[in-house]
C-alpha atoms as a PDB file:
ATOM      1  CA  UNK A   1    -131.238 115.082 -12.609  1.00  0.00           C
ATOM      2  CA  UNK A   2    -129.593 118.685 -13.803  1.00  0.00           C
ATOM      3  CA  UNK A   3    -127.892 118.703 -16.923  1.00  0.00           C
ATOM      4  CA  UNK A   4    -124.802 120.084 -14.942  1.00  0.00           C
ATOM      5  CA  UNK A   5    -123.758 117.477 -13.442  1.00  0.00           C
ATOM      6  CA  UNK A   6    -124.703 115.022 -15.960  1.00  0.00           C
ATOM      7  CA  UNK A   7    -122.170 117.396 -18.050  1.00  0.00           C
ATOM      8  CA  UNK A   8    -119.471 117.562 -15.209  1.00  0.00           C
ATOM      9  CA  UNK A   9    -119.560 113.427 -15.301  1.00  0.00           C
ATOM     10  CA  UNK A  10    -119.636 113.382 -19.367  1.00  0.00           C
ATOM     11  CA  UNK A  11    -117.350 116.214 -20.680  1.00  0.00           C
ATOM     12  CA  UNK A  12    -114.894 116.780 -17.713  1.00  0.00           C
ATOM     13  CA  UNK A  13    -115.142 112.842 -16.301  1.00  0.00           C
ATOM     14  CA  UNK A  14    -115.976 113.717 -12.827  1.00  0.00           C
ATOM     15  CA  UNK A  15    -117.427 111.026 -10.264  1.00  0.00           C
ATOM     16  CA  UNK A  16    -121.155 111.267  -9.842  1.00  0.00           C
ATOM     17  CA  UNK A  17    -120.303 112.298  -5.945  1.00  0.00           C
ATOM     18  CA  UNK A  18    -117.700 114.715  -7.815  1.00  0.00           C
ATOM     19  CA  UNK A  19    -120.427 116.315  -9.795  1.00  0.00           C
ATOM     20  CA  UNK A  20    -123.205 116.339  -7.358  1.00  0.00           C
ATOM     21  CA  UNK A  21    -120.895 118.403  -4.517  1.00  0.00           C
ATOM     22  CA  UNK A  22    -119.750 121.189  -7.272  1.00  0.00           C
ATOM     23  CA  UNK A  23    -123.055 121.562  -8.249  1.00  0.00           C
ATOM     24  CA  UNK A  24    -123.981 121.720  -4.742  1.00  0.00           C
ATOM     25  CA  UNK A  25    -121.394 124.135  -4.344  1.00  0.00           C
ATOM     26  CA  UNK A  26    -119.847 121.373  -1.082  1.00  0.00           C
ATOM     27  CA  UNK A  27    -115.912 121.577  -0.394  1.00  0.00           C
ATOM     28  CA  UNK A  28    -114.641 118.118   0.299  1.00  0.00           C
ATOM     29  CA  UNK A  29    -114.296 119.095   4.005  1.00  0.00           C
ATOM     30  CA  UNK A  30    -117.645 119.990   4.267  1.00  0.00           C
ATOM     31  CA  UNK A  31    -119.165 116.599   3.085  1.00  0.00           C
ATOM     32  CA  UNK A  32    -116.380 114.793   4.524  1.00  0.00           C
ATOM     33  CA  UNK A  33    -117.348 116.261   7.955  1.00  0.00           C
ATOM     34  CA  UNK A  34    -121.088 115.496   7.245  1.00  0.00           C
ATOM     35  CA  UNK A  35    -120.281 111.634   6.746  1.00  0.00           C
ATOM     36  CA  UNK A  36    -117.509 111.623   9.583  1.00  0.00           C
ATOM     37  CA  UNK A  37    -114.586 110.989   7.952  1.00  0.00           C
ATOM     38  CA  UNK A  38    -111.527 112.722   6.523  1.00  0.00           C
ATOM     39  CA  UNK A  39    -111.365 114.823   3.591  1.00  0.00           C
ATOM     40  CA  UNK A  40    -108.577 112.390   2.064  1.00  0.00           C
ATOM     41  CA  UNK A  41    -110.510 109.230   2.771  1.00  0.00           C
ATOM     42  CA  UNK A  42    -113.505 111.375   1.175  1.00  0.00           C
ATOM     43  CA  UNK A  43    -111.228 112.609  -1.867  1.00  0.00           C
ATOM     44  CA  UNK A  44    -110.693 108.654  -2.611  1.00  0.00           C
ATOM     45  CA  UNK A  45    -114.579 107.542  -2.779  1.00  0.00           C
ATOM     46  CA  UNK A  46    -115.151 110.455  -5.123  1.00  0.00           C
ATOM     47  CA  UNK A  47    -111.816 109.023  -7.292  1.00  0.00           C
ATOM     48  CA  UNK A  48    -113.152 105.836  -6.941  1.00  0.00           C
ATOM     49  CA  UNK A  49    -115.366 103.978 -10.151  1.00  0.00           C
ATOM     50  CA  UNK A  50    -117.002 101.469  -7.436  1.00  0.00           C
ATOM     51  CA  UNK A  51    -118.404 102.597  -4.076  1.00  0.00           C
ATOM     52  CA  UNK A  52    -120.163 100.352  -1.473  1.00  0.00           C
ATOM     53  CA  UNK A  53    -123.799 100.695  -1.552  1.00  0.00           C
ATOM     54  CA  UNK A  54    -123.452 101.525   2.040  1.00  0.00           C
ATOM     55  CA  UNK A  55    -120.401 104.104   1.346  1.00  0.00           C
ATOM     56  CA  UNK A  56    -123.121 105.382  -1.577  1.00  0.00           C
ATOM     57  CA  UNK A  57    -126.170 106.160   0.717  1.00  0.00           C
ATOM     58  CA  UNK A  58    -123.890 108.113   3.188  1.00  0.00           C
ATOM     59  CA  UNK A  59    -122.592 110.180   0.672  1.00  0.00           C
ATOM     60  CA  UNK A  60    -126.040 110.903  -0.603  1.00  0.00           C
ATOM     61  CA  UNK A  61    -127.361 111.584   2.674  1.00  0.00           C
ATOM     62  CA  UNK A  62    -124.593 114.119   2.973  1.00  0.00           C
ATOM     63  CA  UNK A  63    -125.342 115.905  -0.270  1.00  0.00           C
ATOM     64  CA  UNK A  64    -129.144 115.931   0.847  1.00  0.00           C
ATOM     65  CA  UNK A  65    -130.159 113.360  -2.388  1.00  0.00           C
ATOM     66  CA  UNK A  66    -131.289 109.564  -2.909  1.00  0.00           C
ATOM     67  CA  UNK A  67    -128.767 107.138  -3.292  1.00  0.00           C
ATOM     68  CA  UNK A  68    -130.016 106.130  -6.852  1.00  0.00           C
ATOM     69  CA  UNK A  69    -128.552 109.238  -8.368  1.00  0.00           C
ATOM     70  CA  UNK A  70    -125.318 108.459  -7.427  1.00  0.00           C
ATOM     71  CA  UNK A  71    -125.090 105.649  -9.466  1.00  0.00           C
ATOM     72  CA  UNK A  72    -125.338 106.036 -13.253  1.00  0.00           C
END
């Protein structure tokens, strides 16, 4: 795991999904689009402190990582 975005979850208390799509350098929109879904319906499962574990493995699939390092 990069020590950016266990940084961006630590010091500026971003969402794992958060972290991973700066550090990926992925608008909303873009990962959004990649799941199928809106960018506001995306904006709330990054807000959100518990995801599905289905809702978890699309967004990793969309950010092109396994599902396990979504959840720490």
């Amino acid at each position: 795991m990069p020590n950016k975005v266990v940084n961006m979850v630590f010091d500026k208390d971003y969402s794992p999904a958060q972290a991973w799509r700066e550090y990926l350098h992925l608008s909303q929109v873009e990962v959004a689009n990649r799941i199928g879904i809106t960018q506001s319906a995306y904006s709330q499962y990054e807000k959100s402190k518990t995801v599905r574990k289905a809702t978890r493995i699309k967004i990793a699939d969309a950010l092109g990582i396994k599902p396990d390092l979504l959840d720490f």
